[in-house]
N, C-alpha and C. Protein backbone atom coordinates (compact mmCIF):
# COMPACT_ATOMS: atom_id res chain seq x y z
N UNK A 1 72.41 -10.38 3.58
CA UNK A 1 71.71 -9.10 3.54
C UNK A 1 71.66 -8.53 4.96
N UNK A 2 71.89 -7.54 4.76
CA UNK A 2 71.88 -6.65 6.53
C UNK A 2 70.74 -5.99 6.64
N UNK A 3 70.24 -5.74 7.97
CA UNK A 3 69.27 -5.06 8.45
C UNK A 3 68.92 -3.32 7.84
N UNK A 4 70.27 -3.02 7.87
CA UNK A 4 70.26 -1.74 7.07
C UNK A 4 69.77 -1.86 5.85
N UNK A 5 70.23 -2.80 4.89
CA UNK A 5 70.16 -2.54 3.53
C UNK A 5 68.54 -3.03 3.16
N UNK A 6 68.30 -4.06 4.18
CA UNK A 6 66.28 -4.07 4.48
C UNK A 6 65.80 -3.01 4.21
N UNK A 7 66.25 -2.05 5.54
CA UNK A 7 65.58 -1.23 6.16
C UNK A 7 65.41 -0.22 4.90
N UNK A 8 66.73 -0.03 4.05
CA UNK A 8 67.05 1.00 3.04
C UNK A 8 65.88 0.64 1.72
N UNK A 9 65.82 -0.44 1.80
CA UNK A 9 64.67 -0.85 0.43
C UNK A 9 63.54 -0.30 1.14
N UNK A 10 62.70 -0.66 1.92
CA UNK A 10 61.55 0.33 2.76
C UNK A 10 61.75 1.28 2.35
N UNK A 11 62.71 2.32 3.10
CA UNK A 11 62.93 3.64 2.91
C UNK A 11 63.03 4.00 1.38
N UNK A 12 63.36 3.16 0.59
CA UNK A 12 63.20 3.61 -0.72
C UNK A 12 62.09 3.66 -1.79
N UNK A 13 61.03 2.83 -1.09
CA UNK A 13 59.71 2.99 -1.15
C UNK A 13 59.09 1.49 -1.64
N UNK A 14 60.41 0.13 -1.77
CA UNK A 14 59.53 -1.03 -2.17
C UNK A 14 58.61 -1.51 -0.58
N UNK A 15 58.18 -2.28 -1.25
CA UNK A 15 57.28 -3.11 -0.53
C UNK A 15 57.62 -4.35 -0.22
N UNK A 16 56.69 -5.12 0.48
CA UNK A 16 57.42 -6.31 1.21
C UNK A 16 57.36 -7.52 0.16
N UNK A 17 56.26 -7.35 -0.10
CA UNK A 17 56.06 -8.15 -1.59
C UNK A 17 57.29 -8.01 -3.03
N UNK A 18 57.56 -6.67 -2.93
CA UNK A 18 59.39 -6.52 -3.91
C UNK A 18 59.77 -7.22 -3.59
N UNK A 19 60.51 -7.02 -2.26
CA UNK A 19 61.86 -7.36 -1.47
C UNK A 19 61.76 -8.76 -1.70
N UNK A 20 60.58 -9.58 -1.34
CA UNK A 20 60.57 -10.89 -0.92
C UNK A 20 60.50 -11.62 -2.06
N UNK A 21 60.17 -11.08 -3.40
CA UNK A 21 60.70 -11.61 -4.87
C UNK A 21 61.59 -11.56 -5.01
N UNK A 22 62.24 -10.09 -4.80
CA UNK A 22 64.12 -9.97 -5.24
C UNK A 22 64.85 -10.87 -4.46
N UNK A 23 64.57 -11.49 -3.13
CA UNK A 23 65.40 -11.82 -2.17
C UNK A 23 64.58 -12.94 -1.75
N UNK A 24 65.04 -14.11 -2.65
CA UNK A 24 64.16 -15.36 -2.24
C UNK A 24 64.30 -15.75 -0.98
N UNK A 25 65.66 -15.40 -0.74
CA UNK A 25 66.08 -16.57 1.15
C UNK A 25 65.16 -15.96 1.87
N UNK A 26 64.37 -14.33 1.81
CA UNK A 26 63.99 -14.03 3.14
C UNK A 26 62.57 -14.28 2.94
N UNK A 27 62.19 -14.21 4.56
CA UNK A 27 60.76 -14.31 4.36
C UNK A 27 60.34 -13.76 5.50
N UNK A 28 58.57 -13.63 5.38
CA UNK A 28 57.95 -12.88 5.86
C UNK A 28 58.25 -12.78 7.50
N UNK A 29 59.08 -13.70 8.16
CA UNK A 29 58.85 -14.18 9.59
C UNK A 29 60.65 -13.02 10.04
N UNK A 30 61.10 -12.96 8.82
CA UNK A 30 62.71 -12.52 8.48
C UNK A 30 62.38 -11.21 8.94
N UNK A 31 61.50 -10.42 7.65
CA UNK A 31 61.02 -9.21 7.76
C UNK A 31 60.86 -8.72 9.31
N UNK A 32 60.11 -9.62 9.39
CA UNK A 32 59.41 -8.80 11.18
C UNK A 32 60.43 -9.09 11.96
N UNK A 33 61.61 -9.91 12.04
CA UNK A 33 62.24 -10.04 13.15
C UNK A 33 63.18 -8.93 12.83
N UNK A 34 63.53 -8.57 11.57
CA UNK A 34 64.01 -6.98 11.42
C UNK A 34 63.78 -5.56 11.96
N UNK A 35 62.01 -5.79 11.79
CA UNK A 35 61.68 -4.67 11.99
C UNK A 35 61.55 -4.92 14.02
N UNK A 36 61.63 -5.84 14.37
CA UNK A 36 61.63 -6.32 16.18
C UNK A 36 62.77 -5.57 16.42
N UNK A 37 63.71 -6.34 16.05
CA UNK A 37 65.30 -5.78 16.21
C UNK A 37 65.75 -4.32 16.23
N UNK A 38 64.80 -3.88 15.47
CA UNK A 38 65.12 -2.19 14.95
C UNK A 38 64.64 -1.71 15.98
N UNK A 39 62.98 -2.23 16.60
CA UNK A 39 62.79 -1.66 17.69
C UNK A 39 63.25 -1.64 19.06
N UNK A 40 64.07 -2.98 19.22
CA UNK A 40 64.51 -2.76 20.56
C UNK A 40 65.92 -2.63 20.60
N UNK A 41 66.48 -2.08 19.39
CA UNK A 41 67.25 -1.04 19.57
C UNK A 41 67.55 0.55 19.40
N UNK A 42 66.03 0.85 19.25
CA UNK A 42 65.77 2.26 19.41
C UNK A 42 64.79 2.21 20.35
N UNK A 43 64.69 1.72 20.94
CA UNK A 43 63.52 1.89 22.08
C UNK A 43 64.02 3.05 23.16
N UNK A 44 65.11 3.15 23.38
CA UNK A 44 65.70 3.95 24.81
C UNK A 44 65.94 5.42 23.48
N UNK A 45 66.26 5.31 22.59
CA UNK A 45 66.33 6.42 21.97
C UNK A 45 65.38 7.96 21.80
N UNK A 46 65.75 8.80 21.56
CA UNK A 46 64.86 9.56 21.56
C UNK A 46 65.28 10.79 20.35
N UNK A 47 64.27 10.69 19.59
CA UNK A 47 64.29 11.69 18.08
C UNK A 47 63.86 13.29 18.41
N UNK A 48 64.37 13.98 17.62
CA UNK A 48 64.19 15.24 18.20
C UNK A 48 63.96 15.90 16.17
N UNK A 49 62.74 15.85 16.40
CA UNK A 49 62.38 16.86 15.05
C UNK A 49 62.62 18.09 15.17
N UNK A 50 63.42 19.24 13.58
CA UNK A 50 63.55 20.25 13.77
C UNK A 50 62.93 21.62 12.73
N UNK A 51 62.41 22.20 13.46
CA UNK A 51 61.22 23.05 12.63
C UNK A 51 62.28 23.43 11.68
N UNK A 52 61.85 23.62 10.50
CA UNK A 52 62.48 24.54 9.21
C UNK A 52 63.27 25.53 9.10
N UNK A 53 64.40 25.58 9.02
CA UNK A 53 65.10 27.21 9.26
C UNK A 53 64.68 28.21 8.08
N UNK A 54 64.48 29.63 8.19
CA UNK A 54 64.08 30.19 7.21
C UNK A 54 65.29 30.30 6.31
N UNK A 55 64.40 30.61 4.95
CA UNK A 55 65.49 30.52 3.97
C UNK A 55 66.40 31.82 3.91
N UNK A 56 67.84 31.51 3.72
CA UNK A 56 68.66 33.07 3.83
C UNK A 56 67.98 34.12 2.41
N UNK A 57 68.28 35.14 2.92
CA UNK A 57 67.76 35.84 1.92
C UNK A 57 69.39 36.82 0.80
């Protein structure tokens, strides 16, 4: 299982408690070293939110 496809169950709205039924090998210590990893490779990153464009008319 890859970090992405983790990350993609989150984003898809299960919980850690899903995941960790569907996916016996991982566990709770798995999880967090995922979510570690994610952070220190977005740490130097920087997100740029963008206000709404109006709708064409």
């Amino acid at each position: 299982l890859s970090v992405e496809f983790i990350l993609g169950l989150f984003a898809a709205g299960w919980t850690e408690l899903q995941i960790l039924e569907s996916y016996p090998t991982l566990t709770r210590e798995s999880i967090r070293a995922i979510f570690a990893f994610t952070v220190e490779c977005m740490q130097d990153e920087v997100i740029y939110t963008l206000a709404p464009m109006a709708e064409a008319r």
